[in-house]
Protein backbone atom coordinates (compact mmCIF):
# COMPACT_ATOMS: atom_id res chain seq x y z
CA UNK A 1 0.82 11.80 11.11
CA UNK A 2 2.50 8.45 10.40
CA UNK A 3 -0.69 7.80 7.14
CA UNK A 4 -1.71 10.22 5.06
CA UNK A 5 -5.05 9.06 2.69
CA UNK A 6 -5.76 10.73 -0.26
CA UNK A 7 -9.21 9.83 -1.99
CA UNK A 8 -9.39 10.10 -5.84
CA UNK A 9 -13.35 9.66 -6.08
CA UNK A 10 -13.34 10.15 -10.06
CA UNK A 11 -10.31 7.76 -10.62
CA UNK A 12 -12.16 5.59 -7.77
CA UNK A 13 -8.63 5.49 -6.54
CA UNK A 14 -7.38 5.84 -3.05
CA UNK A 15 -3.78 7.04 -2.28
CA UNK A 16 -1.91 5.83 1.14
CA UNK A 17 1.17 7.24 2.16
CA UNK A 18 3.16 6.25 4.77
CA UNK A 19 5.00 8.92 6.59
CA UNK A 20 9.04 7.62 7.46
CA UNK A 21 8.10 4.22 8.59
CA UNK A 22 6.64 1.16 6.94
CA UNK A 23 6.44 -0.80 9.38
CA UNK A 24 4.45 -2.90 12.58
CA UNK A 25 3.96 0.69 13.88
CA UNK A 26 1.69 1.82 11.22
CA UNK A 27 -0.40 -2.21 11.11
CA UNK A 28 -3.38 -1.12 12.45
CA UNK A 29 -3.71 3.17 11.23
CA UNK A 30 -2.88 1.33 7.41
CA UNK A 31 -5.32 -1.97 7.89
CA UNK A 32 -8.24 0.54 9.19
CA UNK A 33 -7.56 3.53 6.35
CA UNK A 34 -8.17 1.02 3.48
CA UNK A 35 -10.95 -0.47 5.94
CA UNK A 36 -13.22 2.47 5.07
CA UNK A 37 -13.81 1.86 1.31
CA UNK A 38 -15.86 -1.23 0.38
CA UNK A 39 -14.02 -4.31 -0.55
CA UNK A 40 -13.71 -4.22 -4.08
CA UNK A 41 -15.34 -0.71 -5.40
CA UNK A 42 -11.53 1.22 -5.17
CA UNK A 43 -8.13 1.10 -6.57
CA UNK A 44 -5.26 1.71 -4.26
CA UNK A 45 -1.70 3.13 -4.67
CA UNK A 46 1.08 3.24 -2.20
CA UNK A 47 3.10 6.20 -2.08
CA UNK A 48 6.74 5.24 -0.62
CA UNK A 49 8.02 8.61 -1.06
CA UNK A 50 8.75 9.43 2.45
CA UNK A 51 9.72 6.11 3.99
CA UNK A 52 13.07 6.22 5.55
CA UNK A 53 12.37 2.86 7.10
CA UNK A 54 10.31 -0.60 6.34
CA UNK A 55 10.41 -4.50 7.17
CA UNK A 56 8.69 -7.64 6.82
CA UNK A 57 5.46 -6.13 8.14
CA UNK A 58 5.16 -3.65 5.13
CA UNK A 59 5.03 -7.41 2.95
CA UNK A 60 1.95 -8.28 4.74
CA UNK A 61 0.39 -5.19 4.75
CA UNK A 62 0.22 -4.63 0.74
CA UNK A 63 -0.42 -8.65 0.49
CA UNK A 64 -4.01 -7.49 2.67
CA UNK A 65 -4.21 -3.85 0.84
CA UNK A 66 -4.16 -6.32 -2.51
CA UNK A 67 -6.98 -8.91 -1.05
CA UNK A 68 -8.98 -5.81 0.04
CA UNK A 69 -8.81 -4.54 -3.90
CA UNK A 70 -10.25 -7.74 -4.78
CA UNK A 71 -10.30 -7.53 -8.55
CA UNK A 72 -10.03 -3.95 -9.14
CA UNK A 73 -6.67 -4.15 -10.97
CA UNK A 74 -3.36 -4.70 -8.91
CA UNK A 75 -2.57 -2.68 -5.58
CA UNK A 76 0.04 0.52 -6.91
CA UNK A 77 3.27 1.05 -5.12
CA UNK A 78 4.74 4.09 -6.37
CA UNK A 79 8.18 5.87 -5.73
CA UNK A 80 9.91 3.29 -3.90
CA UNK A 81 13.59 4.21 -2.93
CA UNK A 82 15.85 1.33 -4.09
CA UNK A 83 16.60 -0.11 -1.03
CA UNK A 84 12.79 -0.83 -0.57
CA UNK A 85 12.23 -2.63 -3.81
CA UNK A 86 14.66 -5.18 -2.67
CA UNK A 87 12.62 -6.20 0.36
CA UNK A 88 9.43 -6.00 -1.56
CA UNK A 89 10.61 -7.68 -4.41
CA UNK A 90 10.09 -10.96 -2.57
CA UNK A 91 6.50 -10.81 -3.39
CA UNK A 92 4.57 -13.54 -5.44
CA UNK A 93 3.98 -11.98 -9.04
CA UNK A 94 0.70 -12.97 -8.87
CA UNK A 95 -0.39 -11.35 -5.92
CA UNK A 96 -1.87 -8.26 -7.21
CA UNK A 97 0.78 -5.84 -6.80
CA UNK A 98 2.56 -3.97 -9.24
CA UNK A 99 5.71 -1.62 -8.59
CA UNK A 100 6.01 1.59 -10.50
């Protein structure tokens, strides 16, 4: 499975974690898991843990994942390998993402 989605109902939190690749391949199996929960009801972390592998597209995926969150606190990206957090760090600090 290239998404796995773990829902946190008391924390109101939902976990997504992308299996190897971050990438254009995953777009539309990431866009439609978050889909599911109403626009601004959930929290959201990212789990890079197993990524081997992510480009631009994983940018513009947490940029939606944040507009989705809509003012439940900043989109979670958790356990990203180094090499990640150089891509990623090109991301506004005001765009409702924070790196743990």
């Amino acid at each position: 499975m290239a998404l796995k989605v773990v829902e946190l109902p008391d924390e109101q939190r939902v976990v997504l974690t992308p299996a190897e690749n971050f990438d254009f391949s995953i777009n539309r199996d990431f866009s439609v898991a978050y889909s599911g929960y109403a626009r601004g009801k959930w929290r959201f972390t990212v789990d890079l843990s197993s990524i081997g592998y992510l480009d631009s597209t994983a940018i513009g995926m947490l940029l939606q994942l944040a507009g989705h969150a809509d003012g439940m606190g900043p989109v979670r990206v958790v356990n990203a390998p180094a090499g990640a957090l150089e891509l990623l760090g090109r991301i506004d600090a005001g765009a409702g993402i924070e790196f743990i």
